[in-house]
C-alpha atoms as a PDB file:
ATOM      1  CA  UNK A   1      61.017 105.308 128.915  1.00  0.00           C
ATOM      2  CA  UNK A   2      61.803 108.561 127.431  1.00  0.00           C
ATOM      3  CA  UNK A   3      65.780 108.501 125.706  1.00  0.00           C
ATOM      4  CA  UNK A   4      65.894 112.687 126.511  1.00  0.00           C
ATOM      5  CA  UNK A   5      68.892 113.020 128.529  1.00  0.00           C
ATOM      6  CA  UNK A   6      69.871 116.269 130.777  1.00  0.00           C
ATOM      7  CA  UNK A   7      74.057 115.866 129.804  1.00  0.00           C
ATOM      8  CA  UNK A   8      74.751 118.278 132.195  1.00  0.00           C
ATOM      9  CA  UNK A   9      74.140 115.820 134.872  1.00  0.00           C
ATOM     10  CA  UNK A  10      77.258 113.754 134.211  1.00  0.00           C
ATOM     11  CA  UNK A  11      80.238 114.779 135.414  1.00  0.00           C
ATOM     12  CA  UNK A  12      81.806 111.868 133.543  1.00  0.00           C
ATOM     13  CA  UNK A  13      80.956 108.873 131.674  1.00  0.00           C
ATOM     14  CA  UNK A  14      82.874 105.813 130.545  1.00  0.00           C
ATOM     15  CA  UNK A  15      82.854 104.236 126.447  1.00  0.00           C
ATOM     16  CA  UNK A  16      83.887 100.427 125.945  1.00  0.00           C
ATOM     17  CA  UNK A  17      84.683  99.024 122.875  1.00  0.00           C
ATOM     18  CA  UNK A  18      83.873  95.627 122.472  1.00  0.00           C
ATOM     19  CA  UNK A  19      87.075  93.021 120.981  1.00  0.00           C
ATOM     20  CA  UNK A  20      85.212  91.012 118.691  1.00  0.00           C
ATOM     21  CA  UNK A  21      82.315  91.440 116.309  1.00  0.00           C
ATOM     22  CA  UNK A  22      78.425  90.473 117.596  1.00  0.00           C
ATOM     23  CA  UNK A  23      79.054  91.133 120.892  1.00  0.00           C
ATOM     24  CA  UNK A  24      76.453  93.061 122.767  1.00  0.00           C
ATOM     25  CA  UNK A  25      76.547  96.047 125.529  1.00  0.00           C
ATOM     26  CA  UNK A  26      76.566  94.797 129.125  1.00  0.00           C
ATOM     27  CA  UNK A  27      73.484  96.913 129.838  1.00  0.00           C
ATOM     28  CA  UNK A  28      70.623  97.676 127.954  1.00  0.00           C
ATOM     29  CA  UNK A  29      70.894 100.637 125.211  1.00  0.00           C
ATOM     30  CA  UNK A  30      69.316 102.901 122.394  1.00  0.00           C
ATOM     31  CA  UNK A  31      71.466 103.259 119.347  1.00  0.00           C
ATOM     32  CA  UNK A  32      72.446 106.907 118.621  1.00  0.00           C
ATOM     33  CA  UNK A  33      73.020 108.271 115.278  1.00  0.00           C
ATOM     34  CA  UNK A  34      76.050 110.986 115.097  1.00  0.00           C
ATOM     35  CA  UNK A  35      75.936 112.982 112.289  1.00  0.00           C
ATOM     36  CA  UNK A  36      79.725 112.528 112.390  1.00  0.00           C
ATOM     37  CA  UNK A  37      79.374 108.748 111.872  1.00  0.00           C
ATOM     38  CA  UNK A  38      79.466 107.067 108.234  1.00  0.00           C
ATOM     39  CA  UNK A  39      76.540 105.354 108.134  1.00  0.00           C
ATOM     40  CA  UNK A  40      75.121 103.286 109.330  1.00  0.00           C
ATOM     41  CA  UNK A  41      77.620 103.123 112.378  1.00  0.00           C
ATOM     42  CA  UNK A  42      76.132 103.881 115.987  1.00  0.00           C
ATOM     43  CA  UNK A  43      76.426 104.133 119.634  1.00  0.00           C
ATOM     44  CA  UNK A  44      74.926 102.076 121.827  1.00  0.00           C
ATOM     45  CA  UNK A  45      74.290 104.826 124.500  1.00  0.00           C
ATOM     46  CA  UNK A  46      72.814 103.769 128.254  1.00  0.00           C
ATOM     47  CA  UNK A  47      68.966 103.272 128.488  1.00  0.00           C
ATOM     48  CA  UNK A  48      69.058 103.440 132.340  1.00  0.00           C
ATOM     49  CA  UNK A  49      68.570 105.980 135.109  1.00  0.00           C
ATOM     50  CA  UNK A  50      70.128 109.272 133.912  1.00  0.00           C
ATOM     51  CA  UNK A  51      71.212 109.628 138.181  1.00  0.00           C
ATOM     52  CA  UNK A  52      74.401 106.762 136.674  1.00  0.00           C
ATOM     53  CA  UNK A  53      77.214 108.171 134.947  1.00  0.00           C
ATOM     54  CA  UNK A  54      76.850 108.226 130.902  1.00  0.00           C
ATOM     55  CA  UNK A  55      77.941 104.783 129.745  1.00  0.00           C
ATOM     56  CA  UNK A  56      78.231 103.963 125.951  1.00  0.00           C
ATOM     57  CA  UNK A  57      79.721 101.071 123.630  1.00  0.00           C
ATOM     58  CA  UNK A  58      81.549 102.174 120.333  1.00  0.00           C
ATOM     59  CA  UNK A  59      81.358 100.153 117.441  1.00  0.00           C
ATOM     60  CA  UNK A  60      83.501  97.259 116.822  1.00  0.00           C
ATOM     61  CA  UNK A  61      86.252  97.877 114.169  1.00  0.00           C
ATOM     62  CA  UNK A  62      89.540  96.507 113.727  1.00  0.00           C
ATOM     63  CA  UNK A  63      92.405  98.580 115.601  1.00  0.00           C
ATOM     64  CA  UNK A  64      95.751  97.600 114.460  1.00  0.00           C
ATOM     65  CA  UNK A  65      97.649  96.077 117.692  1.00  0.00           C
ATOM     66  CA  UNK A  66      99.497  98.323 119.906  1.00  0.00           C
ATOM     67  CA  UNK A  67     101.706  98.341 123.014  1.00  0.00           C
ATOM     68  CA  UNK A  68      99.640  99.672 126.311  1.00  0.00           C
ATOM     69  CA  UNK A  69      98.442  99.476 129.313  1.00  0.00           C
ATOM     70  CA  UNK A  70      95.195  96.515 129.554  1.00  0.00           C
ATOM     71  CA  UNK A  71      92.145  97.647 130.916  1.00  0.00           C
ATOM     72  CA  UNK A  72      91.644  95.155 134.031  1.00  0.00           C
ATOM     73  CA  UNK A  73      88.140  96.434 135.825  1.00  0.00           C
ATOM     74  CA  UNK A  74      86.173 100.292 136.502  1.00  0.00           C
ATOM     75  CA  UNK A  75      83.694 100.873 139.071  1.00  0.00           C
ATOM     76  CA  UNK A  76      81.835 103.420 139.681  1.00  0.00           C
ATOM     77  CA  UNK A  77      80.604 104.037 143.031  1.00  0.00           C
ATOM     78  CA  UNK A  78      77.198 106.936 143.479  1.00  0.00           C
ATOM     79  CA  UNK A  79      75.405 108.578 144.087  1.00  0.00           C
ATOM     80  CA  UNK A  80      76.545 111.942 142.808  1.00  0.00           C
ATOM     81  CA  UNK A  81      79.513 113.233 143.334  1.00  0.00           C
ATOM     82  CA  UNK A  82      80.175 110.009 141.593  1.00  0.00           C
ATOM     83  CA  UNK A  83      83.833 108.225 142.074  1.00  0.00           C
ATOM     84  CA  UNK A  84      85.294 106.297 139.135  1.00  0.00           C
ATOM     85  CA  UNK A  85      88.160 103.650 139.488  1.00  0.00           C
ATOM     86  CA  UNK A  86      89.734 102.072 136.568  1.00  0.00           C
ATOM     87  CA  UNK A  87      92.416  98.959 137.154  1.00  0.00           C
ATOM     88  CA  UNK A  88      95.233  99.121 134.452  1.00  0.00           C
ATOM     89  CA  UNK A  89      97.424  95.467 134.159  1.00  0.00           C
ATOM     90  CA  UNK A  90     100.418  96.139 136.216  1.00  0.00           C
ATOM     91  CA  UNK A  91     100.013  99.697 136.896  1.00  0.00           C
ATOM     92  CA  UNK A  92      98.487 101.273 140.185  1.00  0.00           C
ATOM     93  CA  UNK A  93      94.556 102.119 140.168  1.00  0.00           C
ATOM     94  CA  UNK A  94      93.191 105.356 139.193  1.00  0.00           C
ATOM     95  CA  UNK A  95      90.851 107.291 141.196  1.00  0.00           C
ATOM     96  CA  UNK A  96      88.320 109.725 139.446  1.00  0.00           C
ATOM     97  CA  UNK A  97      85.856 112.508 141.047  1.00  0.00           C
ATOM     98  CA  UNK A  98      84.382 112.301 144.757  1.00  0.00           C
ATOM     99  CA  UNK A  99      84.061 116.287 144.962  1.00  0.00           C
END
Protein backbone atom coordinates (compact mmCIF):
# COMPACT_ATOMS: atom_id res chain seq x y z
CA UNK A 1 0.00 0.00 0.00
CA UNK A 2 1.29 3.23 -1.16
CA UNK A 3 1.42 6.05 2.13
CA UNK A 4 0.89 9.09 -0.82
CA UNK A 5 -2.06 10.83 0.35
CA UNK A 6 -4.31 13.42 -1.84
CA UNK A 7 -4.97 15.97 1.57
CA UNK A 8 -7.29 17.73 -0.31
CA UNK A 9 -9.71 14.97 0.06
CA UNK A 10 -10.37 15.54 3.76
CA UNK A 11 -12.53 17.95 4.72
CA UNK A 12 -11.55 17.15 8.31
CA UNK A 13 -9.69 14.76 10.30
CA UNK A 14 -9.55 13.92 13.99
CA UNK A 15 -5.84 13.56 16.31
CA UNK A 16 -5.99 11.48 19.70
CA UNK A 17 -3.53 11.56 22.14
CA UNK A 18 -3.07 8.59 23.97
CA UNK A 19 -3.03 8.98 28.34
CA UNK A 20 -0.35 6.76 29.13
CA UNK A 21 2.96 5.72 27.63
CA UNK A 22 3.14 2.27 25.22
CA UNK A 23 -0.11 2.50 24.17
CA UNK A 24 -0.77 1.91 20.54
CA UNK A 25 -3.17 3.63 17.75
CA UNK A 26 -6.59 1.99 17.46
CA UNK A 27 -5.99 1.47 13.74
CA UNK A 28 -3.13 0.60 11.89
CA UNK A 29 -0.50 3.53 10.97
CA UNK A 30 2.83 4.79 9.29
CA UNK A 31 4.89 7.04 11.47
CA UNK A 32 5.43 10.53 9.94
CA UNK A 33 8.40 12.58 10.48
CA UNK A 34 7.62 16.57 10.80
CA UNK A 35 10.39 18.55 10.28
CA UNK A 36 8.87 20.60 13.12
CA UNK A 37 9.24 17.66 15.55
CA UNK A 38 12.48 17.20 17.88
CA UNK A 39 13.54 14.09 17.06
CA UNK A 40 12.83 11.40 17.09
CA UNK A 41 9.07 12.25 17.93
CA UNK A 42 6.32 11.14 15.28
CA UNK A 43 2.85 10.78 14.17
CA UNK A 44 1.24 7.85 13.82
CA UNK A 45 -0.84 8.96 10.72
CA UNK A 46 -3.84 6.47 9.24
CA UNK A 47 -2.67 3.61 6.88
CA UNK A 48 -6.26 3.02 5.62
CA UNK A 49 -8.49 4.04 2.73
CA UNK A 50 -7.75 7.73 1.98
CA UNK A 51 -12.08 7.82 1.14
CA UNK A 52 -12.04 8.01 5.68
CA UNK A 53 -11.39 11.20 7.20
CA UNK A 54 -7.50 11.82 8.19
CA UNK A 55 -7.05 10.18 11.58
CA UNK A 56 -3.69 10.52 13.51
CA UNK A 57 -2.27 9.78 17.17
CA UNK A 58 0.18 12.43 18.72
CA UNK A 59 2.81 11.39 20.85
CA UNK A 60 2.41 10.71 24.41
CA UNK A 61 3.89 13.45 26.71
CA UNK A 62 3.00 14.61 29.99
CA UNK A 63 0.34 17.59 29.97
CA UNK A 64 0.10 19.22 33.25
CA UNK A 65 -3.69 18.63 34.53
CA UNK A 66 -6.29 21.04 33.60
CA UNK A 67 -9.98 21.82 34.10
CA UNK A 68 -12.19 20.84 30.78
CA UNK A 69 -14.55 19.33 29.15
CA UNK A 70 -13.76 15.01 28.83
CA UNK A 71 -13.83 13.64 25.58
CA UNK A 72 -16.69 10.83 25.91
CA UNK A 73 -16.98 9.20 22.12
CA UNK A 74 -16.64 10.69 18.01
CA UNK A 75 -18.07 9.03 15.14
CA UNK A 76 -17.78 9.63 11.99
CA UNK A 77 -20.40 8.63 9.69
CA UNK A 78 -19.37 8.54 5.32
CA UNK A 79 -19.17 8.51 2.82
CA UNK A 80 -18.20 12.00 1.76
CA UNK A 81 -19.70 14.74 2.76
CA UNK A 82 -18.53 13.10 5.89
CA UNK A 83 -20.44 14.00 9.41
CA UNK A 84 -18.37 14.08 12.60
CA UNK A 85 -19.93 13.86 16.19
CA UNK A 86 -17.90 14.27 19.23
CA UNK A 87 -19.63 13.53 22.93
CA UNK A 88 -18.15 15.98 25.59
CA UNK A 89 -18.92 14.71 29.59
CA UNK A 90 -21.89 16.70 30.53
CA UNK A 91 -22.15 18.95 27.68
CA UNK A 92 -24.53 18.50 24.56
CA UNK A 93 -23.01 16.64 21.34
CA UNK A 94 -21.40 18.38 18.57
CA UNK A 95 -22.27 17.93 15.07
CA UNK A 96 -19.56 18.50 12.29
CA UNK A 97 -19.96 18.68 8.27
CA UNK A 98 -22.87 16.85 6.23
CA UNK A 99 -22.69 19.57 3.31
Amino acid sequence: MSNHVDYSLFSFGIALRPTAPGLMPPFPTFQYFPSFFPAPAHVDVQDELVQLPLKLCLPYFERPPRDGPVLTSYKIEGPSPHVMQIEFEGLPPLRFGGG
